[in-house]
Protein backbone atom coordinates (compact mmCIF):
# COMPACT_ATOMS: atom_id res chain seq x y z
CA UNK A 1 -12.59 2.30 -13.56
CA UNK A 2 -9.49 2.02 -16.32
CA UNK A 3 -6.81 -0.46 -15.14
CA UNK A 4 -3.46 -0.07 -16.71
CA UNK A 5 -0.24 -1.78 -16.30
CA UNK A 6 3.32 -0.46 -17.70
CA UNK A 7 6.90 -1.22 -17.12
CA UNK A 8 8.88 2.45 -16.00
CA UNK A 9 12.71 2.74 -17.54
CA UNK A 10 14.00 0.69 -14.90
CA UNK A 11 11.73 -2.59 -15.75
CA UNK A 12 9.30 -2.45 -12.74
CA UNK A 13 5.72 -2.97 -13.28
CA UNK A 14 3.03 -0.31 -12.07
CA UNK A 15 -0.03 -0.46 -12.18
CA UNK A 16 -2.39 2.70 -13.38
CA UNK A 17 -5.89 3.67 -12.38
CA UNK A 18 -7.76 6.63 -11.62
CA UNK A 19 -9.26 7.42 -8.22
CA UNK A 20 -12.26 9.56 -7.31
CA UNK A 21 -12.82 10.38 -3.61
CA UNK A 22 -17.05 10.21 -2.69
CA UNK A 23 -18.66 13.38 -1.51
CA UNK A 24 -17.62 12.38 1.81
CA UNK A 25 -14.15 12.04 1.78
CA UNK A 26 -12.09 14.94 3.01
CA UNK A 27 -9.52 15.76 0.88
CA UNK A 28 -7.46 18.55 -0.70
CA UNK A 29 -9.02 20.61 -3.00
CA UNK A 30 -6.38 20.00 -5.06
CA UNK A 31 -7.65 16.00 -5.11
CA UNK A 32 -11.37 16.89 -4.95
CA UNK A 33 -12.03 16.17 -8.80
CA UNK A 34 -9.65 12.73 -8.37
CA UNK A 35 -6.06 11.26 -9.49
CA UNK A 36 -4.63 9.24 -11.17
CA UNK A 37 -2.73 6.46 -9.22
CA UNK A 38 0.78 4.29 -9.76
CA UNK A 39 1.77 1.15 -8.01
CA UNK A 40 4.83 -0.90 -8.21
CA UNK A 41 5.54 -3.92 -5.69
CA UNK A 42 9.27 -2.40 -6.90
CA UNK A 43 11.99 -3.22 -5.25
CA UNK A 44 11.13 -0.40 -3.71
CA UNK A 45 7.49 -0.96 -2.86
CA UNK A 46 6.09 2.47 -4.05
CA UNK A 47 2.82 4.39 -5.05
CA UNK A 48 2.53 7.80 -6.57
CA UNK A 49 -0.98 10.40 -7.34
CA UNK A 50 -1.16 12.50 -10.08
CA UNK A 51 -3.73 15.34 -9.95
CA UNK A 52 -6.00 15.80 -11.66
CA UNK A 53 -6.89 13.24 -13.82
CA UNK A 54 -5.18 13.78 -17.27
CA UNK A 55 -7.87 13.26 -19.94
CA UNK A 56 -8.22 10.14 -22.09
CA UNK A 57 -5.45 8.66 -19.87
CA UNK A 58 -6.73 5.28 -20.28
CA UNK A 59 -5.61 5.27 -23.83
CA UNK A 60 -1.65 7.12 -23.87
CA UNK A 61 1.05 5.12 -24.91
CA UNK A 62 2.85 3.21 -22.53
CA UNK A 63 5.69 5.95 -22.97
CA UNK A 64 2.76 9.16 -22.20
CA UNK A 65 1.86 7.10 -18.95
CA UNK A 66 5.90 6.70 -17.68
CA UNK A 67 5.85 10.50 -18.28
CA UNK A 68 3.10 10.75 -15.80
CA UNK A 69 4.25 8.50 -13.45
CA UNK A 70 7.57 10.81 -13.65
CA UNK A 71 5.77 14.00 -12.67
CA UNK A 72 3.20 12.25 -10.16
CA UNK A 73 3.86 12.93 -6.94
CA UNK A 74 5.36 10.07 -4.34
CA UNK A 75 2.40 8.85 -1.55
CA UNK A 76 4.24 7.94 2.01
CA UNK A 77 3.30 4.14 2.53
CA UNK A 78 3.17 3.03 6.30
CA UNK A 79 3.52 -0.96 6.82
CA UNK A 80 1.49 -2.55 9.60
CA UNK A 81 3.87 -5.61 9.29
CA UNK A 82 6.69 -3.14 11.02
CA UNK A 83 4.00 -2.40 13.86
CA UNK A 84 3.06 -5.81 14.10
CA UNK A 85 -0.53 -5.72 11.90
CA UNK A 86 -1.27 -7.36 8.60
CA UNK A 87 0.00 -5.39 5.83
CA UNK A 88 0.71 -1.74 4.21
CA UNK A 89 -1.48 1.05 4.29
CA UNK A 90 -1.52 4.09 2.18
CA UNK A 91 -2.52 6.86 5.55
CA UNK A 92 -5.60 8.76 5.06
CA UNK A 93 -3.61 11.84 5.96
CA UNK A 94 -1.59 11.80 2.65
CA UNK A 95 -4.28 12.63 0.58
């Protein structure tokens, strides 16, 4: 899997990979074929799915990849820590 890293127009740092559900995840049709996926530890803490997977992603300019990020589409992130668990989770419902 292609691991990318790229600073957006406000200086945070995402990072970039593609994800591809296995024949036994239920998801959307929409995500069936995969996504690509953006993190940032921010300020905010934030992670974003673009589908499908645009081809030869893994080699746009940093500039093609904030235009992505721009149009992908913003994944809720739940935080255990606020319930009293470990860490954050991105919910399995989201997808």
């Amino acid at each position: 899997m292609p691991h990318r890293s790229i600073l957006d127009q406000h200086g945070s740092l995402w990072d970039v990979w593609d994800t591809h559900p296995d024949a036994r995840s239920q998801v959307s049709p929409r995500y069936r074929d995969g996504w690509l996926t953006f993190e940032t530890d921010g300020p905010p803490k934030q992670k974003r799915r673009l589908a499908p997977v645009p081809p030869l992603w893994h080699v746009a300019t940093d500039v093609e990849l904030v235009g992505m990020l721009v149009r992908a589409e913003e994944i809720a992130i739940v935080s255990l820590r606020a319930l009293g668990g470990p860490g954050d989770v991105t919910p399995p419902t989201t997808i």
